[in-house]
C-alpha atoms as a PDB file:
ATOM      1  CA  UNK A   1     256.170  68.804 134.084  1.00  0.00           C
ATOM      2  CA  UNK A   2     259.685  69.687 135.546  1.00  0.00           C
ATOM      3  CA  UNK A   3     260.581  67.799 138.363  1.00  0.00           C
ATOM      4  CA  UNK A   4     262.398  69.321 141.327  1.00  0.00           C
ATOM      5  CA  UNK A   5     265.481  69.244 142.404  1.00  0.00           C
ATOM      6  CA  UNK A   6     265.761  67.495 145.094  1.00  0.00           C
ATOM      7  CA  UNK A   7     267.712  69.335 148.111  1.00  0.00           C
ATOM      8  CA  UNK A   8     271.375  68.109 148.586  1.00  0.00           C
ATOM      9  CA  UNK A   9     272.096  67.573 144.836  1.00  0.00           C
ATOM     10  CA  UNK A  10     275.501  67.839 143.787  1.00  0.00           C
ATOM     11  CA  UNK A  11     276.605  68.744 140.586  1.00  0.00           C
ATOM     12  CA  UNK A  12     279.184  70.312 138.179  1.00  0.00           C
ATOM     13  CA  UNK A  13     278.540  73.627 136.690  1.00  0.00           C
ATOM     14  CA  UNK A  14     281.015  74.834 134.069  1.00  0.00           C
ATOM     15  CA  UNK A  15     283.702  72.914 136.496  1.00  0.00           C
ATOM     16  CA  UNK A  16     282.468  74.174 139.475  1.00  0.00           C
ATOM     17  CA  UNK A  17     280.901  71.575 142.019  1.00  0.00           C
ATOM     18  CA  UNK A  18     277.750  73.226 143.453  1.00  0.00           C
ATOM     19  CA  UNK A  19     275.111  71.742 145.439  1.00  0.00           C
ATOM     20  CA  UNK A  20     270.933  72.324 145.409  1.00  0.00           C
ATOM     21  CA  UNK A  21     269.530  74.262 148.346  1.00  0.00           C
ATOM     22  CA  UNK A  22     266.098  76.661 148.382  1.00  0.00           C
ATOM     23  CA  UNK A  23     266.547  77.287 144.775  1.00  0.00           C
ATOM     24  CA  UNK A  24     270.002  78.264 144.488  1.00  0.00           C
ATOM     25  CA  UNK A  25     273.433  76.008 143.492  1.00  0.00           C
ATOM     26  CA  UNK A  26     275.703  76.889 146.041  1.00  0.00           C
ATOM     27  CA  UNK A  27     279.691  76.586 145.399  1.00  0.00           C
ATOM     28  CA  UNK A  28     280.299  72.881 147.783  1.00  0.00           C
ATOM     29  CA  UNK A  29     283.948  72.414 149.184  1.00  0.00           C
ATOM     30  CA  UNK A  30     285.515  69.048 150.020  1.00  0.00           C
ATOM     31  CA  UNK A  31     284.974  68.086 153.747  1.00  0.00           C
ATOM     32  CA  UNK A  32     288.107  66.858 155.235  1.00  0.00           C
ATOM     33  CA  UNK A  33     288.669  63.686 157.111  1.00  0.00           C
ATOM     34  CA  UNK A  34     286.238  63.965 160.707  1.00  0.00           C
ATOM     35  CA  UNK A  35     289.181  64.255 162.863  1.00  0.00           C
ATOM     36  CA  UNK A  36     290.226  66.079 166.225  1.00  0.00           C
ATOM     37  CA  UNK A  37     292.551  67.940 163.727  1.00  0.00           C
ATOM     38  CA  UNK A  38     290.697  69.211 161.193  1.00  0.00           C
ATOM     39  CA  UNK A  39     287.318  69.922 163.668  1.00  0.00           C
ATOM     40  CA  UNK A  40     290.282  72.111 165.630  1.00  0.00           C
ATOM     41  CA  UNK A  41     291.139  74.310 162.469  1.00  0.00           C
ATOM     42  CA  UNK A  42     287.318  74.722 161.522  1.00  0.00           C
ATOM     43  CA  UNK A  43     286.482  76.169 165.115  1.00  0.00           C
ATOM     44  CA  UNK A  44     289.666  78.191 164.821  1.00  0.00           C
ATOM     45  CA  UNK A  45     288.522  79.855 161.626  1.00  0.00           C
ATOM     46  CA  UNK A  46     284.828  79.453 162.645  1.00  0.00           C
ATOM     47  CA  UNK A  47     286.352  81.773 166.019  1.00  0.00           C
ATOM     48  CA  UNK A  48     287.885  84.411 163.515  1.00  0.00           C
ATOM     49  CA  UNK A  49     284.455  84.783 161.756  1.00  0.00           C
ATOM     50  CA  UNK A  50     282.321  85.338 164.496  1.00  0.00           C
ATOM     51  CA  UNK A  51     284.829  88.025 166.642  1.00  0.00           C
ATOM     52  CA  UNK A  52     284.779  89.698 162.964  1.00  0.00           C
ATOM     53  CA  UNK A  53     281.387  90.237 162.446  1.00  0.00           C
ATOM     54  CA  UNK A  54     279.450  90.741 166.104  1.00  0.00           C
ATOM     55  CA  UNK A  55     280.099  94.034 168.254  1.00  0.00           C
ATOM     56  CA  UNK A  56     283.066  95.232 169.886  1.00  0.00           C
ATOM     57  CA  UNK A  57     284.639  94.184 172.929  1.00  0.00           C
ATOM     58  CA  UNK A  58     283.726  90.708 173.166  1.00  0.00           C
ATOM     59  CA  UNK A  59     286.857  88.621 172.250  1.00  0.00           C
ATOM     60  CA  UNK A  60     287.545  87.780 175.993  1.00  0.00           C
ATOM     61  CA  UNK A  61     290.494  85.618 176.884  1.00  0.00           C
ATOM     62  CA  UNK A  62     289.017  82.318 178.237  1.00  0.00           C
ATOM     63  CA  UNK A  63     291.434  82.646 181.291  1.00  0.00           C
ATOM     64  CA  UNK A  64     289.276  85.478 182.447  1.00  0.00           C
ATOM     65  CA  UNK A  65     286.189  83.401 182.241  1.00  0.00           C
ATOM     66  CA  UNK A  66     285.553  83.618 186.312  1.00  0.00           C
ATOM     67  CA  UNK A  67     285.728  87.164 186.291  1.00  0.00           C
ATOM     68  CA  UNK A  68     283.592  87.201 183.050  1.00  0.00           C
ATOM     69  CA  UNK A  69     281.178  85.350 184.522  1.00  0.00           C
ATOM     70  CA  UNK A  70     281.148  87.198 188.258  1.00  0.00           C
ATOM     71  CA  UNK A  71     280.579  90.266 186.055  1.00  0.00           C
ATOM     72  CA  UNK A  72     277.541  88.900 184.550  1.00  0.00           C
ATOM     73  CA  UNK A  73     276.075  87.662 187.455  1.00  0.00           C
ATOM     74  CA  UNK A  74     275.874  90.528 189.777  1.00  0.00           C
ATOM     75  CA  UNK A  75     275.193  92.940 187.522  1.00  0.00           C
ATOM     76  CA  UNK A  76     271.756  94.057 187.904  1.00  0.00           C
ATOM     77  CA  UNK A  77     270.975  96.922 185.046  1.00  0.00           C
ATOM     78  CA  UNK A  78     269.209  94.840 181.994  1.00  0.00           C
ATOM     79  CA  UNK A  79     271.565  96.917 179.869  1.00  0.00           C
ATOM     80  CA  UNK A  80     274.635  96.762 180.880  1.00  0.00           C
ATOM     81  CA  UNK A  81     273.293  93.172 181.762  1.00  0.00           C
ATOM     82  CA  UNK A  82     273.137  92.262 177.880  1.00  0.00           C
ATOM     83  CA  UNK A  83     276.536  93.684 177.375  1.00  0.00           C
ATOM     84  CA  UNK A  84     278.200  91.471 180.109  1.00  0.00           C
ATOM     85  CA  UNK A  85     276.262  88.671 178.735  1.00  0.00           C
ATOM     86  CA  UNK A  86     277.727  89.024 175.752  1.00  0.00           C
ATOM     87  CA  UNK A  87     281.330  89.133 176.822  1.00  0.00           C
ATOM     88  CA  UNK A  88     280.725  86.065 179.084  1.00  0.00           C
ATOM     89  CA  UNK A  89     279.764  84.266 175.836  1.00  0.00           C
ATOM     90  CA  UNK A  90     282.981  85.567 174.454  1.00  0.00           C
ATOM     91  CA  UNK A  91     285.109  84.451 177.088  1.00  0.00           C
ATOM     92  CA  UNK A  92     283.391  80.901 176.556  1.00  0.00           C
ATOM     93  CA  UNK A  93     283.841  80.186 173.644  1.00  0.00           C
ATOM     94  CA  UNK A  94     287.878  80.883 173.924  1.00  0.00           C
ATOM     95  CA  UNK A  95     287.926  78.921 177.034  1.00  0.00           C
ATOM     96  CA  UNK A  96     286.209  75.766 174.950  1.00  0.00           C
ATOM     97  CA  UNK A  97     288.919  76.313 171.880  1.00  0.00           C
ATOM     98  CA  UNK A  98     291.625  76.677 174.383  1.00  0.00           C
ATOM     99  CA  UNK A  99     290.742  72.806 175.918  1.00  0.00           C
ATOM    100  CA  UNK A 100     290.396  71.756 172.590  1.00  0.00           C
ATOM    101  CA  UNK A 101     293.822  72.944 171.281  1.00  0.00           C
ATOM    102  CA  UNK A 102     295.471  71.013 174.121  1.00  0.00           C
ATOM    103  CA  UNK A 103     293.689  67.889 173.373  1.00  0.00           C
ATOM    104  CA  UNK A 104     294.369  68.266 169.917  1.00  0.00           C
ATOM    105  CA  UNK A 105     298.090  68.353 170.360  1.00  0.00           C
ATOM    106  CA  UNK A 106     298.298  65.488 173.027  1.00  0.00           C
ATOM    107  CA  UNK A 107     296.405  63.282 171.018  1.00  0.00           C
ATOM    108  CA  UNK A 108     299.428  64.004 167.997  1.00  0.00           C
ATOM    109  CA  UNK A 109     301.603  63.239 171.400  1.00  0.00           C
ATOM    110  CA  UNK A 110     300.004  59.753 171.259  1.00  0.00           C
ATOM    111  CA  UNK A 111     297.157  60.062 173.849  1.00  0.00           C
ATOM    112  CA  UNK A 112     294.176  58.491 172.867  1.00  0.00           C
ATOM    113  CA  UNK A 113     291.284  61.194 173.031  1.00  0.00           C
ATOM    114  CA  UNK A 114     287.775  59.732 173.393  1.00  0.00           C
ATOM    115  CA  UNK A 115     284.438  61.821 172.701  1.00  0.00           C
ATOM    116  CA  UNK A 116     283.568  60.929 176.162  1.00  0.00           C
ATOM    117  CA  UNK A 117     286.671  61.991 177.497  1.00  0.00           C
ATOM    118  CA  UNK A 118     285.913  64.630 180.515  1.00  0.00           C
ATOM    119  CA  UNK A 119     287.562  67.505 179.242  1.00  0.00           C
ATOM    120  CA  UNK A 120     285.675  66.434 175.609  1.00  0.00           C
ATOM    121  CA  UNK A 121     282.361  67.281 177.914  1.00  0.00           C
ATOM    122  CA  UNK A 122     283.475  70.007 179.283  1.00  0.00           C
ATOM    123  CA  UNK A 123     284.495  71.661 175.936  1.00  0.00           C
ATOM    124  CA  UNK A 124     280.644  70.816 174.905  1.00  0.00           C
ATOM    125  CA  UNK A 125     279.415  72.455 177.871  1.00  0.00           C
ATOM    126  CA  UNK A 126     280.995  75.746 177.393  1.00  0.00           C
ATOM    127  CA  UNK A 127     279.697  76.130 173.819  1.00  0.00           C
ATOM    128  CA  UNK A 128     276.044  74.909 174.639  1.00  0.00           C
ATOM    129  CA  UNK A 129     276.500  77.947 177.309  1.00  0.00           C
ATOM    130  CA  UNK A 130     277.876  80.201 174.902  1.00  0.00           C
ATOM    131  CA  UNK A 131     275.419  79.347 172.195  1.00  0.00           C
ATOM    132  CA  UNK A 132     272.950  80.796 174.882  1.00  0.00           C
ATOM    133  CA  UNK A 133     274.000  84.210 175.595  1.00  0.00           C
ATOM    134  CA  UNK A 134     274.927  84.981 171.936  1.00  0.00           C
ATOM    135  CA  UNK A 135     271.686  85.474 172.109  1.00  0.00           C
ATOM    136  CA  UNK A 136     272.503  88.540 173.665  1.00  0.00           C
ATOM    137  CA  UNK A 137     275.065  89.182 171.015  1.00  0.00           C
ATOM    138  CA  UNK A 138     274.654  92.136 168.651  1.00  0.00           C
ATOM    139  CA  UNK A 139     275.861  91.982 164.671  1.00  0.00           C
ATOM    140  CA  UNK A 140     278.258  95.214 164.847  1.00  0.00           C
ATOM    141  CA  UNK A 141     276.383  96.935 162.750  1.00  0.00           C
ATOM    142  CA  UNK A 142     273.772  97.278 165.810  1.00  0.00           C
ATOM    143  CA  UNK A 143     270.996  96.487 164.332  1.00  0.00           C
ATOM    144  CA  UNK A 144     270.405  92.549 165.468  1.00  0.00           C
ATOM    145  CA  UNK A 145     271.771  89.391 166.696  1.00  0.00           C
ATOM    146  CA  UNK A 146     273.336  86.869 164.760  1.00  0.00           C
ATOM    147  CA  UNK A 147     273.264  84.031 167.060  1.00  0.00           C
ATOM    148  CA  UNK A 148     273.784  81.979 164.168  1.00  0.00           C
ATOM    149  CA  UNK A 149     277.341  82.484 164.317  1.00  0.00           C
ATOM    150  CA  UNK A 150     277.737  81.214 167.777  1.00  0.00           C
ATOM    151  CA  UNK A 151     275.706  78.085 166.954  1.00  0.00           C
ATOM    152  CA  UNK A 152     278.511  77.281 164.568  1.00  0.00           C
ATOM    153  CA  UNK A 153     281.735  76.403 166.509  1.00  0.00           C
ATOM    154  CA  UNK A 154     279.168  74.125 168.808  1.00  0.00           C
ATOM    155  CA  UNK A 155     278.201  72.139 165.563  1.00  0.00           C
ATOM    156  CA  UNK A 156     281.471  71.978 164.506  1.00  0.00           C
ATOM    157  CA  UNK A 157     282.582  70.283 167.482  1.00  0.00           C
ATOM    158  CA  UNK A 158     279.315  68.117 168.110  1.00  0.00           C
ATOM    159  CA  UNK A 159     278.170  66.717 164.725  1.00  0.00           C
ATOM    160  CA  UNK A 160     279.951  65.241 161.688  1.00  0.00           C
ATOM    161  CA  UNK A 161     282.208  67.831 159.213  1.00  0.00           C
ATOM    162  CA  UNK A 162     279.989  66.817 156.887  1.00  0.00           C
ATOM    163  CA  UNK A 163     276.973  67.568 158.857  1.00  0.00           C
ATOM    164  CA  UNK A 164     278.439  70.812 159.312  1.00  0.00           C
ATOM    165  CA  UNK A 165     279.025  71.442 155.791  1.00  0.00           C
ATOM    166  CA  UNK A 166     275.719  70.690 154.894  1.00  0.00           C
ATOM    167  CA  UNK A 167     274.220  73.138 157.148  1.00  0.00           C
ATOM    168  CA  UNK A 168     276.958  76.036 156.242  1.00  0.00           C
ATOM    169  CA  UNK A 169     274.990  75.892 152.388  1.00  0.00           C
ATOM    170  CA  UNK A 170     271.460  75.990 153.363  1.00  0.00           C
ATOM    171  CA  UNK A 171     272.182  79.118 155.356  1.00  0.00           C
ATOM    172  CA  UNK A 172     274.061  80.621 152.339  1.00  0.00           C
ATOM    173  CA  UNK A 173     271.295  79.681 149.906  1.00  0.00           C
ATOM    174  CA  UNK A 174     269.181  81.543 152.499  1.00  0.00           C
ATOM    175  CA  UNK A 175     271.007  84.178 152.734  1.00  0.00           C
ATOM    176  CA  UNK A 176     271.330  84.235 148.750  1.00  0.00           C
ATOM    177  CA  UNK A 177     267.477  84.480 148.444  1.00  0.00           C
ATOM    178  CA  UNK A 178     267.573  87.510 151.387  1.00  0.00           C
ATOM    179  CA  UNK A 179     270.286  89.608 148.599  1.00  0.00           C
ATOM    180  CA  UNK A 180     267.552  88.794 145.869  1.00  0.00           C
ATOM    181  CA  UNK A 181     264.662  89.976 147.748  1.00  0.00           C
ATOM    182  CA  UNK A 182     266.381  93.121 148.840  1.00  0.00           C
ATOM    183  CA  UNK A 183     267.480  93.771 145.395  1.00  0.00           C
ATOM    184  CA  UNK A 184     264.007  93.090 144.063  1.00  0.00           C
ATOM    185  CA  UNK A 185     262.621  95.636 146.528  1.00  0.00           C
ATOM    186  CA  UNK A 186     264.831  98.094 145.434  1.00  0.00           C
ATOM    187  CA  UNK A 187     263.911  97.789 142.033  1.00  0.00           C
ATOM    188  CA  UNK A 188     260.753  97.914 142.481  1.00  0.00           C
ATOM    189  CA  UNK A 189     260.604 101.085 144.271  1.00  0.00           C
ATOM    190  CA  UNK A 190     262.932 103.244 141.831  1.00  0.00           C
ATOM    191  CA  UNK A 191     263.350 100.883 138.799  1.00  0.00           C
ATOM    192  CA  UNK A 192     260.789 102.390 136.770  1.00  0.00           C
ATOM    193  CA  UNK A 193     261.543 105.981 137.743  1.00  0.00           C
ATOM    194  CA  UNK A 194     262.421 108.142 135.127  1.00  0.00           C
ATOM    195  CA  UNK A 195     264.764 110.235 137.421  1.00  0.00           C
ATOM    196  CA  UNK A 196     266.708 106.350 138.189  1.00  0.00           C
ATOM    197  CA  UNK A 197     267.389 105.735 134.443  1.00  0.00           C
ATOM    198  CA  UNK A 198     270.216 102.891 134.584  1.00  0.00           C
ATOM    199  CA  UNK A 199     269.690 102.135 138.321  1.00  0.00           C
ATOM    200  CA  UNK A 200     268.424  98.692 137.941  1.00  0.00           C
ATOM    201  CA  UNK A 201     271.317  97.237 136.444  1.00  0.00           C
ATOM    202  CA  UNK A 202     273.404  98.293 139.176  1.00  0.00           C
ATOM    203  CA  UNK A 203     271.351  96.726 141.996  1.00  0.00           C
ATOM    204  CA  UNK A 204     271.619  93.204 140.218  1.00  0.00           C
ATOM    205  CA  UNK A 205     275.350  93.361 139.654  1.00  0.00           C
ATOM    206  CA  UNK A 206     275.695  94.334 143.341  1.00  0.00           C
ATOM    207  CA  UNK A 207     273.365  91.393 144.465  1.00  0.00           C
ATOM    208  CA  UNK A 208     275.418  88.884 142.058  1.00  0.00           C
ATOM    209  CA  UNK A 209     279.025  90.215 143.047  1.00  0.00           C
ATOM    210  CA  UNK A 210     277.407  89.491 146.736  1.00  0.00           C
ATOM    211  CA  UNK A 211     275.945  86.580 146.223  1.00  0.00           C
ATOM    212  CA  UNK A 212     278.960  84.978 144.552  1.00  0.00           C
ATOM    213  CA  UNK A 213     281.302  86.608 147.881  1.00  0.00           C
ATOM    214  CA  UNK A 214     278.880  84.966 149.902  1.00  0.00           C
ATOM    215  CA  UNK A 215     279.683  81.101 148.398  1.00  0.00           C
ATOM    216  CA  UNK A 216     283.781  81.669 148.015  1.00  0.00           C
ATOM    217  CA  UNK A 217     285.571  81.016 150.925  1.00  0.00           C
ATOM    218  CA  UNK A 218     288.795  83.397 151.671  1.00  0.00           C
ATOM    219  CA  UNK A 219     291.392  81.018 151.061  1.00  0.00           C
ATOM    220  CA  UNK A 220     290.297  80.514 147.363  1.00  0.00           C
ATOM    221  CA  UNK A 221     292.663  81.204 144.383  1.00  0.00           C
ATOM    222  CA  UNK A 222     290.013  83.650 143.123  1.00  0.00           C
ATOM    223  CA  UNK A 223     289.325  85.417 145.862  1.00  0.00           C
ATOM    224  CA  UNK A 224     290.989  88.533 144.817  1.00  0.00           C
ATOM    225  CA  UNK A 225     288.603  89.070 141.998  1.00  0.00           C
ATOM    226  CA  UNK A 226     285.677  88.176 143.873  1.00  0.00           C
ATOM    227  CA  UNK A 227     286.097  90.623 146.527  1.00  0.00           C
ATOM    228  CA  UNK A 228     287.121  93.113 144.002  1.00  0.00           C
ATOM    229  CA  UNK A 229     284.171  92.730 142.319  1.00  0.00           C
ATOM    230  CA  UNK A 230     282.213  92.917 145.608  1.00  0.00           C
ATOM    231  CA  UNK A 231     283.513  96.487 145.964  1.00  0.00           C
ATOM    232  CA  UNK A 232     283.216  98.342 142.753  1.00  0.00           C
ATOM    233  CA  UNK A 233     280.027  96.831 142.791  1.00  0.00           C
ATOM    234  CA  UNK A 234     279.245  98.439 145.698  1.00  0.00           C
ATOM    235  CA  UNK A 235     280.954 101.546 145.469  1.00  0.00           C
ATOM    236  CA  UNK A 236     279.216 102.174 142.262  1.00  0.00           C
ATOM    237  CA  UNK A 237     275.366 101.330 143.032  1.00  0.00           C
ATOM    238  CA  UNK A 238     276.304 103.922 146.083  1.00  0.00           C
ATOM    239  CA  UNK A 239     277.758 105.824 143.607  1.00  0.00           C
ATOM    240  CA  UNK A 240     274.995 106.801 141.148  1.00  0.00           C
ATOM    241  CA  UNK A 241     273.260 110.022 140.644  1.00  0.00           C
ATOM    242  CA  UNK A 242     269.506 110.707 139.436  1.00  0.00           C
ATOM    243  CA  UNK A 243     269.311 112.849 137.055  1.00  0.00           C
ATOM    244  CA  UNK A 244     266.842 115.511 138.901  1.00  0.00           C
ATOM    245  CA  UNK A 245     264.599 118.492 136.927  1.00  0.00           C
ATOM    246  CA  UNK A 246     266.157 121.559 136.849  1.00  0.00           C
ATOM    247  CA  UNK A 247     263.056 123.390 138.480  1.00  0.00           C
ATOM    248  CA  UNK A 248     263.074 120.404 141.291  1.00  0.00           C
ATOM    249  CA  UNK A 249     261.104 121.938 144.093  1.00  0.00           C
ATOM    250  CA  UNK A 250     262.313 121.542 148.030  1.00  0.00           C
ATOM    251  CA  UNK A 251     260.006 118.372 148.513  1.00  0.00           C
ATOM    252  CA  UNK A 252     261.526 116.771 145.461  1.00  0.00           C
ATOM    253  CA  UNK A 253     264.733 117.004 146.605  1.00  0.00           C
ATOM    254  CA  UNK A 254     264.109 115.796 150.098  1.00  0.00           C
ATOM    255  CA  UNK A 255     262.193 112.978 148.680  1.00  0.00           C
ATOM    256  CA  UNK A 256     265.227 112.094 146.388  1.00  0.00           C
ATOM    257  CA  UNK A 257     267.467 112.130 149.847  1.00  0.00           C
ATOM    258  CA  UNK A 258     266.037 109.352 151.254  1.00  0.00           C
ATOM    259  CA  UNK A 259     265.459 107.241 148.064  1.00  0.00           C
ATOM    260  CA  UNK A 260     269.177 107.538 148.357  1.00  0.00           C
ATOM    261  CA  UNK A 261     269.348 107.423 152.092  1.00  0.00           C
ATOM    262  CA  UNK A 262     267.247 104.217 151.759  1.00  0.00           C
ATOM    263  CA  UNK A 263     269.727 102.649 148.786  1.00  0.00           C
ATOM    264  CA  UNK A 264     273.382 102.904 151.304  1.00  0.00           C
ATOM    265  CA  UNK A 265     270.980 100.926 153.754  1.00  0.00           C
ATOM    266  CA  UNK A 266     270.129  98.059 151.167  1.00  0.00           C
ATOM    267  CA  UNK A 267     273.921  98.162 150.111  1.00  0.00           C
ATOM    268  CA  UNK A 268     275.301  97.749 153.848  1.00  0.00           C
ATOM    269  CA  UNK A 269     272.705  95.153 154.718  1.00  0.00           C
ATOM    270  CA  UNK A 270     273.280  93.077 151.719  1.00  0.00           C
ATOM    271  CA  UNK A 271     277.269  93.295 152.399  1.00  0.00           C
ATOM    272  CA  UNK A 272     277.390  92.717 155.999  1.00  0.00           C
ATOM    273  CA  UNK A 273     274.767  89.235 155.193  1.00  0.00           C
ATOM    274  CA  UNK A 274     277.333  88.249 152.267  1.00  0.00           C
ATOM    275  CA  UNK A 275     280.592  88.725 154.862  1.00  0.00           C
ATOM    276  CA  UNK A 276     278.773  86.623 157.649  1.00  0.00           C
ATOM    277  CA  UNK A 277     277.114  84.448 155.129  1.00  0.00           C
ATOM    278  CA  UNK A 278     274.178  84.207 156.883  1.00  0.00           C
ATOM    279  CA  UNK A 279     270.489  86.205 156.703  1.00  0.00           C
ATOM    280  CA  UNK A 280     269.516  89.003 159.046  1.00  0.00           C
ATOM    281  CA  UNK A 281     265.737  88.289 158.785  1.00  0.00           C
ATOM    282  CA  UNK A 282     264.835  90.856 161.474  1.00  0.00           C
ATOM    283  CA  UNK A 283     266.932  93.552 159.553  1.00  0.00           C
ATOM    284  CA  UNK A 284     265.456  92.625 156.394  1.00  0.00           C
ATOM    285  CA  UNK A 285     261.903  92.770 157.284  1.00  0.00           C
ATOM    286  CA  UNK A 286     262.371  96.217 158.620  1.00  0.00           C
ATOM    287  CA  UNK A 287     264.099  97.224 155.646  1.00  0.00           C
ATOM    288  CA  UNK A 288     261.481  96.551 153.364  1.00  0.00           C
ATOM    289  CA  UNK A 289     258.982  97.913 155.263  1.00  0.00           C
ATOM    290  CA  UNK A 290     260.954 101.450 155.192  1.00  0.00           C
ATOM    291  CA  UNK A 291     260.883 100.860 152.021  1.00  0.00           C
ATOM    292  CA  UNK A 292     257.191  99.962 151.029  1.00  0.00           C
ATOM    293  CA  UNK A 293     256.545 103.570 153.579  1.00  0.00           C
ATOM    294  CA  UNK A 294     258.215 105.456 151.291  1.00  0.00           C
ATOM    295  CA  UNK A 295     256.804 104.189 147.820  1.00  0.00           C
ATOM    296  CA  UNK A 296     253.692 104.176 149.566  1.00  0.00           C
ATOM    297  CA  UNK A 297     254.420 108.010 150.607  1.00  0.00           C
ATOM    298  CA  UNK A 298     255.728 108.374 146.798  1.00  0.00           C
ATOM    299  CA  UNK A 299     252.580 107.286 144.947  1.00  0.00           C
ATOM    300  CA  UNK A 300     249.897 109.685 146.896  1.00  0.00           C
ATOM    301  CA  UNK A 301     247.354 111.255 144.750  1.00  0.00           C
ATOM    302  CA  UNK A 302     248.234 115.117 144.566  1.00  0.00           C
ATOM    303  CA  UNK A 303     251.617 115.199 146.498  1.00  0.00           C
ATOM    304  CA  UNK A 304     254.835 116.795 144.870  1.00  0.00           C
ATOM    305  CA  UNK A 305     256.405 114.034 144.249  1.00  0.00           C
ATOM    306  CA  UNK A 306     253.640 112.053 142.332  1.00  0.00           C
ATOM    307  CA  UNK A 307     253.759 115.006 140.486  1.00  0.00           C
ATOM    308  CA  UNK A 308     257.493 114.595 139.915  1.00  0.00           C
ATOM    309  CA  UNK A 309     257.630 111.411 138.685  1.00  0.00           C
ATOM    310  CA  UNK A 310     255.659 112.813 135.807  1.00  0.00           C
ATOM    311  CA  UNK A 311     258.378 115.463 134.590  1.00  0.00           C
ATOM    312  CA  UNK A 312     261.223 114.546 132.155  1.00  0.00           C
ATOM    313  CA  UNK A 313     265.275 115.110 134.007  1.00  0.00           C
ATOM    314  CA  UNK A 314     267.146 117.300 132.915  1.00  0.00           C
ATOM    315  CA  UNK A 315     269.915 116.084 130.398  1.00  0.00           C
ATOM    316  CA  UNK A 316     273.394 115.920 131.303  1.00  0.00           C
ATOM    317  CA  UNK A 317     275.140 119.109 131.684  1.00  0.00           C
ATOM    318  CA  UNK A 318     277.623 119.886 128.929  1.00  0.00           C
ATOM    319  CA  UNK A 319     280.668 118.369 131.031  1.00  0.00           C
ATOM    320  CA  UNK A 320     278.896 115.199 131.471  1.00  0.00           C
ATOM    321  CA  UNK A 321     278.416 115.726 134.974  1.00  0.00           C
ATOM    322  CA  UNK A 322     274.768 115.192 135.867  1.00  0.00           C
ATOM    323  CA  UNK A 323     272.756 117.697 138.284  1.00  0.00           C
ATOM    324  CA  UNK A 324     271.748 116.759 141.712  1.00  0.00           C
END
């Protein structure tokens, strides 16, 4: 019987130190020493991240957090409501890393900084608040929130760097198993197509190139082949063509335009996960059920396209270019 790996484990992997979350060995980092310091340059690059990856318009200086929040309070629309919110949360969070850059450089002046100092509070405060409304927050791809991301910087300053660590790889195992599912869907719907001939093997390099983006931080020596991988990857599962019958009727073609249609939506929602390193459940779910519609829509009884899936492609024209 094989026993299970017990969550946390660390160990080394053809020199690489990993660590044992929901099934996956996630690449571990060092934590550095728990101080004022180091918790200042997390929430710095923890800030960079999250303006990166929600919608537009929401890095707010924290001086204008009075007329951020005025804004958000009188507004009455529930729309523009949301979008106010969501700037107010903005203007928070800079307000909270602009305290804590000051403390940070009087306590290298000398000053003793407590954690129950009052400015230490207020700091708190403003990212518990700001936590809140990125609820409001949109990823800026539009399609949900990723109030994970605002959760972060509060973490960062409340708990441990370890703690924080910790956290940061059970959400990219999660997010690791979310590329896998997609993938599997994928290949599930137009793996065993003849039309798809070769597709499957370009789904799983795309989900591994991801996968691996997702675990290797930016500063890392190998970071330029990583990301290059990520995007020839990419550019080629986007880039493949079914080879279609000659004789293809109208349906058959408009089916084949939104197996591909549906394939550039796996590929951006599996890249934008793997550059926020976190899951978009929401997005995900509705994914697969747009794609369990249309298998379900290819596999009717009588319909062209069960009758499609039948027929032999053509071969490659003469030029090697294949017909689409």
């Amino acid at each position: 019987m094989e026993i299970e790996t017990p969550p946390g484990t660390k160990r080394l992997i053809d020199g690489v130190l990993r660590v044992y979350y929901d099934g996956y060995w996630v690449k571990a980092y060092e934590a550095p020493a728990d101080t004022l310091l180091a918790k200042k340059r997390l929430i710095e690059a923890l800030t960079r991240r999250l303006f990166n990856h929600v919608e537009h318009g929401l890095n707010v200086p924290g001086t204008r957090l009075n007329e951020a929040r005025h804004a958000f309070d009188s507004e009455q629309d529930p729309e523009r409501k949301r979008v106010k919110g969501a700037m107010l949360a903005g203007a928070l969070f800079n307000h909270a890393a602009d305290i804590f850059t000051k403390l940070v450089d009087l306590q290298a002046l000398g000053a003793e900084i407590r954690h129950d100092n009052a400015l230490m509070r207020e700091c708190g405060d403003l990212l518990q608040e700001a936590l809140v409304l990125g609820k409001m927050v949109l990823h800026r791809s539009g399609e949900e929130g990723i109030d994970e991301l605002w959760g972060e910087p509060f973490k960062a300053f409340a708990f441990p760097i370890e703690d924080f660590y910790k956290s940061r790889y059970m959400k990219i195992a999660q997010t690791m198993r979310a590329i896998d599912r997609i993938a599997d869907e994928l290949v599930a719907v137009f793996g065993g197509l003849p039309a798809f001939a070769g597709f499957e093997p370009l789904v799983r390099a795309f989900a591994d190139a991801a996968k691996v983006k997702c675990e290797t931080l930016r500063t890392e020596s190998d970071i330029f082949d990583v990301w290059a991988s990520f995007v020839v990857s990419a550019e080629r599962l986007c880039g493949f063509t079914p080879r279609l019958p000659a004789d293809r009727t109208l349906a058959e073609e408009h089916w084949l335009a939104r197996g591909l249609a549906l394939i550039a939506q796996g590929k951006d929602l599996v890249a934008y996960m793997a550059r926020a390193r976190v899951s978009m459940p929401k997005s995900t779910r509705e994914f697969i059920e747009r794609l369990q519609q249309f298998r379900a829509g290819r596999s009717s009884s009588g319909s062209a396209v069960a009758a499609f899936e039948e027929r032999r492609p053509a071969a490659p024209s003469p030029s090697g270019v294949e017909l689409r």
